[in-house]
PDB file of N, CA and C in Angstrom:
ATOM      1  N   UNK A   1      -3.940  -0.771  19.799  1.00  0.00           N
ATOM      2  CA  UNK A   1      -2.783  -0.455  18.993  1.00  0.00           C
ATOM      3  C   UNK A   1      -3.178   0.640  18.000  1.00  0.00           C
ATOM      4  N   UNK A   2      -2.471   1.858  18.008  1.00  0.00           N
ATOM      5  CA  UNK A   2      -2.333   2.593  16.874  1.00  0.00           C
ATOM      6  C   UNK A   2      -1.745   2.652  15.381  1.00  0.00           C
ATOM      7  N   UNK A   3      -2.903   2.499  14.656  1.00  0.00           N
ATOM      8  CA  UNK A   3      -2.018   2.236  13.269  1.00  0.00           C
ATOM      9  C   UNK A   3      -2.476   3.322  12.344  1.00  0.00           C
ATOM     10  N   UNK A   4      -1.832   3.867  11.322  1.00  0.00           N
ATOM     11  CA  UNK A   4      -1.891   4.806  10.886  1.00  0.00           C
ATOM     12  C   UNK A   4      -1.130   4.465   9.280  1.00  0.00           C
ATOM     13  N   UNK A   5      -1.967   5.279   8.071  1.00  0.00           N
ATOM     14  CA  UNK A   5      -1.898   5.379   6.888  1.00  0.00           C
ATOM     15  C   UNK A   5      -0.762   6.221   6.443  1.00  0.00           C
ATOM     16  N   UNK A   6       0.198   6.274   5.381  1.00  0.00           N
ATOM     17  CA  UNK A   6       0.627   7.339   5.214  1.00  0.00           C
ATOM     18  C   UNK A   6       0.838   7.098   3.432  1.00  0.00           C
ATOM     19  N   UNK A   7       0.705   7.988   2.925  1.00  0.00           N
ATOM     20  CA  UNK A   7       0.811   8.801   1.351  1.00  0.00           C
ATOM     21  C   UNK A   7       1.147   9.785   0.871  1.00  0.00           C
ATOM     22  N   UNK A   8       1.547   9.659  -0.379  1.00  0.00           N
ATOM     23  CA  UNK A   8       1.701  10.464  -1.196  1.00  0.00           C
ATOM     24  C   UNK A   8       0.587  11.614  -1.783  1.00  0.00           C
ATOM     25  N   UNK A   9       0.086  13.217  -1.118  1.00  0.00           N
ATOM     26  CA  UNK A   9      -0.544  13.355  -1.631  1.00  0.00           C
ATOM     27  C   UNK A   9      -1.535  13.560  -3.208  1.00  0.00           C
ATOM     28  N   UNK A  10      -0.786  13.280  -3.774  1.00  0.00           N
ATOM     29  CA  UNK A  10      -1.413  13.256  -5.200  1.00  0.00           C
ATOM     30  C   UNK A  10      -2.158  11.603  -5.659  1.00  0.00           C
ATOM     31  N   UNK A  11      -1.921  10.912  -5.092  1.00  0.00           N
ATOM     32  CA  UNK A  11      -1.603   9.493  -4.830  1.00  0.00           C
ATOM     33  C   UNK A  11      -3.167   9.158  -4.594  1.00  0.00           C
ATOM     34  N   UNK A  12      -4.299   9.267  -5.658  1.00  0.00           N
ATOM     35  CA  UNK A  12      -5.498   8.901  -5.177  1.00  0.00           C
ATOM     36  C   UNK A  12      -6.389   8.149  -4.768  1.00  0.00           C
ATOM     37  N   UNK A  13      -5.262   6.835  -5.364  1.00  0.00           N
ATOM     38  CA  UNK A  13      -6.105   5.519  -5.485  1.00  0.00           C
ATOM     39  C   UNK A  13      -5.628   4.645  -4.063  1.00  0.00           C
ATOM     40  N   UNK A  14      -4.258   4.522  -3.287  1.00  0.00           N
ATOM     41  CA  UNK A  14      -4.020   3.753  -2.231  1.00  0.00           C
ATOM     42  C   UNK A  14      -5.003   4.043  -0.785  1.00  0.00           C
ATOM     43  N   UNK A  15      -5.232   3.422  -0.222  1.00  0.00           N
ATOM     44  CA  UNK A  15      -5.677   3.641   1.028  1.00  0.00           C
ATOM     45  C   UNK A  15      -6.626   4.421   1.238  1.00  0.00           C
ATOM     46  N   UNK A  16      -8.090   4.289   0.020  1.00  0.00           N
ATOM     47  CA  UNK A  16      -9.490   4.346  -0.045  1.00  0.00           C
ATOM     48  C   UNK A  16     -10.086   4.167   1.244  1.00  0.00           C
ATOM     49  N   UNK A  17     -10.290   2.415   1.310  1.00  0.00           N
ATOM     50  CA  UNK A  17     -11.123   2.183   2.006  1.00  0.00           C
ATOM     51  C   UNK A  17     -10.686   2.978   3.584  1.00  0.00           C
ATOM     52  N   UNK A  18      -9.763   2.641   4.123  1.00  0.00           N
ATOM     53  CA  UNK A  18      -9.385   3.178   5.726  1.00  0.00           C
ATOM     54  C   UNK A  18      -9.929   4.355   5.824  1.00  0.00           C
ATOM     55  N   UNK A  19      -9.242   5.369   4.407  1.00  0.00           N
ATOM     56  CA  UNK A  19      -9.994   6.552   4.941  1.00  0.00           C
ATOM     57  C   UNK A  19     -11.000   7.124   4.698  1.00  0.00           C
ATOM     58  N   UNK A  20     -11.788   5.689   4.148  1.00  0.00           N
ATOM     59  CA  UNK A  20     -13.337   6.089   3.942  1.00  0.00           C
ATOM     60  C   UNK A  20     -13.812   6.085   5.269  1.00  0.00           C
ATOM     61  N   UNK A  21     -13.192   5.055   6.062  1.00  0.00           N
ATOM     62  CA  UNK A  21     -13.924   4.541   7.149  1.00  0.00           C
ATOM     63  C   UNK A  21     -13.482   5.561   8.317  1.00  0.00           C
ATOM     64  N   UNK A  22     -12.364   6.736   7.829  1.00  0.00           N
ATOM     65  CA  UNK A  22     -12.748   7.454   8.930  1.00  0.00           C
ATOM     66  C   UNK A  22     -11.396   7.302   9.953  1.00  0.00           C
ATOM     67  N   UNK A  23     -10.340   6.709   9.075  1.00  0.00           N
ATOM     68  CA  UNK A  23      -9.282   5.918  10.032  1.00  0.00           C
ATOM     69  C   UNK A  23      -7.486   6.898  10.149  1.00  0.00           C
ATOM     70  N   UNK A  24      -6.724   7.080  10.269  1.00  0.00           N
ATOM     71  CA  UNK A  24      -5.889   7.839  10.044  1.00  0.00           C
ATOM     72  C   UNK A  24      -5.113   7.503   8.680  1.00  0.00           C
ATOM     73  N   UNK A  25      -5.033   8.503   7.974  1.00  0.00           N
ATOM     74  CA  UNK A  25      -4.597   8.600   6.698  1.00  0.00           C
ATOM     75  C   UNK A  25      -4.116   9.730   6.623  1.00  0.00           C
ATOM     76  N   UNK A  26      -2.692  10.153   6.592  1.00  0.00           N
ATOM     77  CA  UNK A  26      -1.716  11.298   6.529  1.00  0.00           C
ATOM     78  C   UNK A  26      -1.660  10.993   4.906  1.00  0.00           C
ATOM     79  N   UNK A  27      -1.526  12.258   4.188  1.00  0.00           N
ATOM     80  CA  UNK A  27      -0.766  12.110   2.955  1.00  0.00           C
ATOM     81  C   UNK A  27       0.051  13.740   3.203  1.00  0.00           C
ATOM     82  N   UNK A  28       1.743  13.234   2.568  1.00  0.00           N
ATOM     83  CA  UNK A  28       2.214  14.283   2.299  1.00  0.00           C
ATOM     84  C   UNK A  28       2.610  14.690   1.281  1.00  0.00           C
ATOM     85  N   UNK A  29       2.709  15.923   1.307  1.00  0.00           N
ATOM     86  CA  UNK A  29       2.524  17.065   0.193  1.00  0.00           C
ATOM     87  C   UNK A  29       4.457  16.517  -0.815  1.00  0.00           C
ATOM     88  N   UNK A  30       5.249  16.623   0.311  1.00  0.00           N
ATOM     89  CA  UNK A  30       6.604  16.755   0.267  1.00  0.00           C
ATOM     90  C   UNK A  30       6.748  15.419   0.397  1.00  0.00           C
ATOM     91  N   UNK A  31       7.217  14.260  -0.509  1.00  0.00           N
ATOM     92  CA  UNK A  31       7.575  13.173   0.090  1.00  0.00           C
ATOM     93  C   UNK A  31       8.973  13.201   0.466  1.00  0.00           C
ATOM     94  N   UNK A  32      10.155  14.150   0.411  1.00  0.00           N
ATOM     95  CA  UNK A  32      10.806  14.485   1.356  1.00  0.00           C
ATOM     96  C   UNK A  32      11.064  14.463   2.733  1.00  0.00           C
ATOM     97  N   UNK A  33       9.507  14.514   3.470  1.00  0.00           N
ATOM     98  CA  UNK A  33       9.407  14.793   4.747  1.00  0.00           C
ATOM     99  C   UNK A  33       9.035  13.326   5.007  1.00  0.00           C
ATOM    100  N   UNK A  34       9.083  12.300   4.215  1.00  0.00           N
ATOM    101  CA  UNK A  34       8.498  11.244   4.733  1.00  0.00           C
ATOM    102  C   UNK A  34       9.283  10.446   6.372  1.00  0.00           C
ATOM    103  N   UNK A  35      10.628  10.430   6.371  1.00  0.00           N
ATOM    104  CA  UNK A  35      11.146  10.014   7.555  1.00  0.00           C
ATOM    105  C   UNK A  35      10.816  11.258   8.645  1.00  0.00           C
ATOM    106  N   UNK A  36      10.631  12.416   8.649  1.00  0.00           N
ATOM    107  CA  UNK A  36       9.946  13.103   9.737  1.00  0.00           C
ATOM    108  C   UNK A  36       8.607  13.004   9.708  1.00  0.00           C
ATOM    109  N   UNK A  37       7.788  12.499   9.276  1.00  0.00           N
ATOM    110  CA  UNK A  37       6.861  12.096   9.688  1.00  0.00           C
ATOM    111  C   UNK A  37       6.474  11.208   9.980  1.00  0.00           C
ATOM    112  N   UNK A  38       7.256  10.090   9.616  1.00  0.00           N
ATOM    113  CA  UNK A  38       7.312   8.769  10.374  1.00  0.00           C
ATOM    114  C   UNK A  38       7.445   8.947  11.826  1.00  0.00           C
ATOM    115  N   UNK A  39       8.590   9.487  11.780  1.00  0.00           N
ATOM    116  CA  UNK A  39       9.490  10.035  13.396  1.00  0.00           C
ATOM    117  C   UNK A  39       8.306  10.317  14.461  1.00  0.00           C
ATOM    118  N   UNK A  40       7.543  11.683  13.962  1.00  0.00           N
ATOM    119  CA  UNK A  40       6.269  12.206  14.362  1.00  0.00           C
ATOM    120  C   UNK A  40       5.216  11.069  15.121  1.00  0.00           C
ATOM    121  N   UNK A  41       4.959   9.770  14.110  1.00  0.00           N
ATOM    122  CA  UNK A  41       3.684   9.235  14.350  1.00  0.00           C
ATOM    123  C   UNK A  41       4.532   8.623  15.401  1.00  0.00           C
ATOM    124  N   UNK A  42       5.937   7.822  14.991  1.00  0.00           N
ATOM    125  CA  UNK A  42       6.121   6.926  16.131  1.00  0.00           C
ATOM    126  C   UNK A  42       6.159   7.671  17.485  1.00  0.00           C
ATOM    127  N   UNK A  43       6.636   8.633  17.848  1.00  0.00           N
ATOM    128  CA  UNK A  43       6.271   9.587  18.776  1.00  0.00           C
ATOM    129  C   UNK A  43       5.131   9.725  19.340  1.00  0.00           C
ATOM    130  N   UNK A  44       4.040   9.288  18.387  1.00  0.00           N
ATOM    131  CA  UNK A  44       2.741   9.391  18.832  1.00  0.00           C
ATOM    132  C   UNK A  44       2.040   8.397  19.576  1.00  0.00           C
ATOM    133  N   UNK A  45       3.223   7.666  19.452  1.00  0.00           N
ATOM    134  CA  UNK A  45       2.714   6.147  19.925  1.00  0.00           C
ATOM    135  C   UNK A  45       2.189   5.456  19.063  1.00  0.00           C
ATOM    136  N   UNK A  46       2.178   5.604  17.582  1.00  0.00           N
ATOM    137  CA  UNK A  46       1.491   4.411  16.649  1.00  0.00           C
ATOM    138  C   UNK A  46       2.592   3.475  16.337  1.00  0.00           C
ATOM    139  N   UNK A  47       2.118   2.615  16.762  1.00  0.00           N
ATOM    140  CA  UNK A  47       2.346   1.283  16.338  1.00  0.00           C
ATOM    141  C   UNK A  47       2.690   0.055  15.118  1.00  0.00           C
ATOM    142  N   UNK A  48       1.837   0.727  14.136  1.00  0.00           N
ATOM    143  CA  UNK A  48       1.889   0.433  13.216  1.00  0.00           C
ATOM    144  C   UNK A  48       1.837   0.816  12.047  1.00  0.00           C
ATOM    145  N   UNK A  49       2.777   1.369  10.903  1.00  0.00           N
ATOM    146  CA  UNK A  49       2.640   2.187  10.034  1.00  0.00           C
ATOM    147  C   UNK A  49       2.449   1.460   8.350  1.00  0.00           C
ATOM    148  N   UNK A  50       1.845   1.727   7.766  1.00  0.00           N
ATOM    149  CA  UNK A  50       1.002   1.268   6.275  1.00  0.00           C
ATOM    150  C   UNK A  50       1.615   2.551   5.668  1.00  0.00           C
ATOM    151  N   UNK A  51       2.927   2.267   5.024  1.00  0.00           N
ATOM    152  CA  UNK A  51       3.202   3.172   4.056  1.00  0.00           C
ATOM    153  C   UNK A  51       2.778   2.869   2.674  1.00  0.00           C
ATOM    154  N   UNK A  52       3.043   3.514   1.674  1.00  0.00           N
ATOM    155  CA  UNK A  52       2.592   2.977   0.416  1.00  0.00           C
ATOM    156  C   UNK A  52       3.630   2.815  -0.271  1.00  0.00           C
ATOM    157  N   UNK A  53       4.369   2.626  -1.178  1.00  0.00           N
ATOM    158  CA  UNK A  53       5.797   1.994  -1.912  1.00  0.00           C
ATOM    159  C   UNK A  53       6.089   3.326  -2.557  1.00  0.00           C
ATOM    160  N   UNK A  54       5.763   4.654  -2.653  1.00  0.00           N
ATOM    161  CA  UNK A  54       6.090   5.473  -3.368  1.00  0.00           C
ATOM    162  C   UNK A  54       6.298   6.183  -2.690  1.00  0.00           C
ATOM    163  N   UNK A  55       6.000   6.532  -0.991  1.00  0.00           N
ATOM    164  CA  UNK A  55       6.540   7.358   0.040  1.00  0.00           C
ATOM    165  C   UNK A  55       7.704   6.258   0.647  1.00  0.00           C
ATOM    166  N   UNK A  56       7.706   5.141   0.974  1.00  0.00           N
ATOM    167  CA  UNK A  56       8.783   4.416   1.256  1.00  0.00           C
ATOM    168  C   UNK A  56       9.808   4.803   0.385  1.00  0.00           C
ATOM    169  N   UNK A  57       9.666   4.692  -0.876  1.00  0.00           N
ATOM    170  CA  UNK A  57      10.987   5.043  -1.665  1.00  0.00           C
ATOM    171  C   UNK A  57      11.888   6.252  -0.913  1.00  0.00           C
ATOM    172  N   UNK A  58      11.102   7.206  -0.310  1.00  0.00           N
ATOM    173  CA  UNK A  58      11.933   8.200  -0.471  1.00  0.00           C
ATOM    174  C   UNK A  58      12.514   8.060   1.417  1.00  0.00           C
ATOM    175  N   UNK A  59      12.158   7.648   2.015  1.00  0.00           N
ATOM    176  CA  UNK A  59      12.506   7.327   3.587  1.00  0.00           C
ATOM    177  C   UNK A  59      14.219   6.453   3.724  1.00  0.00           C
ATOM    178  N   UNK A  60      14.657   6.422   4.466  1.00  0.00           N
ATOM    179  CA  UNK A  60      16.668   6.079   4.791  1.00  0.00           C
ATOM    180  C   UNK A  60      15.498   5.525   6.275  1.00  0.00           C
ATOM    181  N   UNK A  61      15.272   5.690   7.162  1.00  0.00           N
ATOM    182  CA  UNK A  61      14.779   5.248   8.087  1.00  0.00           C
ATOM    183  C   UNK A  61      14.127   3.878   8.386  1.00  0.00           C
ATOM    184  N   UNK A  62      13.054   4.372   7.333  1.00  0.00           N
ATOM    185  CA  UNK A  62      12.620   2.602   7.014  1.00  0.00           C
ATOM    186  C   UNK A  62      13.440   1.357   7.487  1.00  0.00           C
ATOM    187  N   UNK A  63      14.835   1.470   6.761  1.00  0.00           N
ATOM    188  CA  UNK A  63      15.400  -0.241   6.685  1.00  0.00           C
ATOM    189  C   UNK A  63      16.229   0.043   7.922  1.00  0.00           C
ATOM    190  N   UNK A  64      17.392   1.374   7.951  1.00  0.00           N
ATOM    191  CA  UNK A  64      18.149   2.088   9.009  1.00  0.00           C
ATOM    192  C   UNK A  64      17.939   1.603  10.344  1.00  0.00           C
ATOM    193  N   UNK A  65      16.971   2.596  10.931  1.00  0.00           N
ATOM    194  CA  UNK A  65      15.877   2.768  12.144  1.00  0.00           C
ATOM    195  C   UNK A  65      15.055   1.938  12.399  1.00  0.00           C
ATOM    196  N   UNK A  66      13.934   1.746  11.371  1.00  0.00           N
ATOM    197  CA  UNK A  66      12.633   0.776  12.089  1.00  0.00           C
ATOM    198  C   UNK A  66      13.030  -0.489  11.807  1.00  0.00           C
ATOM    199  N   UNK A  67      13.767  -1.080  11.077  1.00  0.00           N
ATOM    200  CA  UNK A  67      14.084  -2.689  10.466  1.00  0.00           C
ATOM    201  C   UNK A  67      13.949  -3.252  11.755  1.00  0.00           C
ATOM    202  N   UNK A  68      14.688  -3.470  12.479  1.00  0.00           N
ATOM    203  CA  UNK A  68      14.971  -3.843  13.837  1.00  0.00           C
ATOM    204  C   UNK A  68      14.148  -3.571  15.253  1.00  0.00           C
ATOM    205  N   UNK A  69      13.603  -2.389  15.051  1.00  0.00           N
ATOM    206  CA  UNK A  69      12.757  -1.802  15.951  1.00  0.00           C
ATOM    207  C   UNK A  69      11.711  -2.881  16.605  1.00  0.00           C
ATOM    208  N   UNK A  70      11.586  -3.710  17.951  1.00  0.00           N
ATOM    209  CA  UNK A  70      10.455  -4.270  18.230  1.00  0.00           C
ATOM    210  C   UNK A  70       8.614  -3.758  18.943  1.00  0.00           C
ATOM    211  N   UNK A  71       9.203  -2.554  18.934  1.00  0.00           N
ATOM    212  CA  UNK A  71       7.780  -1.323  18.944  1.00  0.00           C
ATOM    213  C   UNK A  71       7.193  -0.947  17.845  1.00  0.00           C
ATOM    214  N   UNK A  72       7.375  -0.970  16.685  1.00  0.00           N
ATOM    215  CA  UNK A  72       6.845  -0.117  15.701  1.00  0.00           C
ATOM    216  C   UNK A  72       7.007  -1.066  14.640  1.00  0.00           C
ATOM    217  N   UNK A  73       5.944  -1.248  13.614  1.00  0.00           N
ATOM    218  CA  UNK A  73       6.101  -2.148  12.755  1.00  0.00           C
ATOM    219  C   UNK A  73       5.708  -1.349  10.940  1.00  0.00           C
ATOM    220  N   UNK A  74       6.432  -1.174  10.451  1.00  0.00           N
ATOM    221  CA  UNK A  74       6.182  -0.637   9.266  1.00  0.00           C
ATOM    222  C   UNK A  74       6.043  -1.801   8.054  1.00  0.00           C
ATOM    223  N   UNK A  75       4.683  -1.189   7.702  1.00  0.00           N
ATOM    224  CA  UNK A  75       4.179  -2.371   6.723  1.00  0.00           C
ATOM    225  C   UNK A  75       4.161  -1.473   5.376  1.00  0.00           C
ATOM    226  N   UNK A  76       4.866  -1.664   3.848  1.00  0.00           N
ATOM    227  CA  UNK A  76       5.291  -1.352   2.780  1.00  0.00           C
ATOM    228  C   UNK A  76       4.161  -1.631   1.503  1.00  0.00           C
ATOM    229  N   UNK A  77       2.929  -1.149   1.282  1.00  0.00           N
ATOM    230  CA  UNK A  77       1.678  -1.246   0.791  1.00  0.00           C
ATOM    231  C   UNK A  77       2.232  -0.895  -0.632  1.00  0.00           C
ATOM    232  N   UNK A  78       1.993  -2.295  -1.869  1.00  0.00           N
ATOM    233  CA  UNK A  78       2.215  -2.046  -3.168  1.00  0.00           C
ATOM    234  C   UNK A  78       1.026  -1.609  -3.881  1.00  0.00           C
ATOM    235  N   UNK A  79       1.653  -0.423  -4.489  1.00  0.00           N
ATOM    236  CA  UNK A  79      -0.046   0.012  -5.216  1.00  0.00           C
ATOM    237  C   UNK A  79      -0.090  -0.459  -6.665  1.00  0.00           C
ATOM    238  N   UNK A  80      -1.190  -1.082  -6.928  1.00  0.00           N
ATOM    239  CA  UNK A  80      -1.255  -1.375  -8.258  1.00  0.00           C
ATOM    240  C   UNK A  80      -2.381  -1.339  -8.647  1.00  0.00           C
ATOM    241  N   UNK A  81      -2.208  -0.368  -9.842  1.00  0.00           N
ATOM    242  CA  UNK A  81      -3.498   0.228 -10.456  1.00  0.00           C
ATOM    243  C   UNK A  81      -4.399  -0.715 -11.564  1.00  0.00           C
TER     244      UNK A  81
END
C-alpha cells in the first residue's frame, strides 16, 4: 500500500519522523493546490493520505470526494506544538 505525507510548506514541525526515514512527504508551497494534489497522489495509486489539519483546512474534496471513497483513505494529522 502506498501512503504518502502531505504539508504545509512552512510547517516544520509535522511529519519529522517519516521524512526522516526517507518516506514520501509532499509539502506545498500554495495550500490552495491542496485538492489537486490530493487528486495527483490518488492517481498515483496511493492509498493512503496523512494530511496535516492546516492543509486539510483548505481542501472541499476531503469530506465531498474522499468521505465515501472505499480506495483511498485520508487520515487528518493534528499538529500540536
Amino acid at each position: 500500500m502506498k501512503v504518502s505525507w502531505l504539508k504545509y510548506d512552512k510547517d516544520k514541525n509535522s511529519f519529522k519522523i517519516p521524512e526522516a526515514l526517507g518516506f514520501d512527504v509532499y509539502k506545498l508551497k500554495d495550500p490552495e493546490q491542496t485538492d489537486k494534489k490530493i487528486k495527483e497522489l490518488v492517481q498515483k495509486d496511493y492509498k493512503m493520505l496523512v494530511v496535516s489539519d492546516e492543509i486539510a483546512s483548505f481542501s472541499q474534496d476531503i469530506i465531498t470526494k474522499y468521505n465515501r471513497d472505499k480506495n483511498v483513505s485520508i487520515i487528518i494529522a493534528n499538529h500540536q506544538e
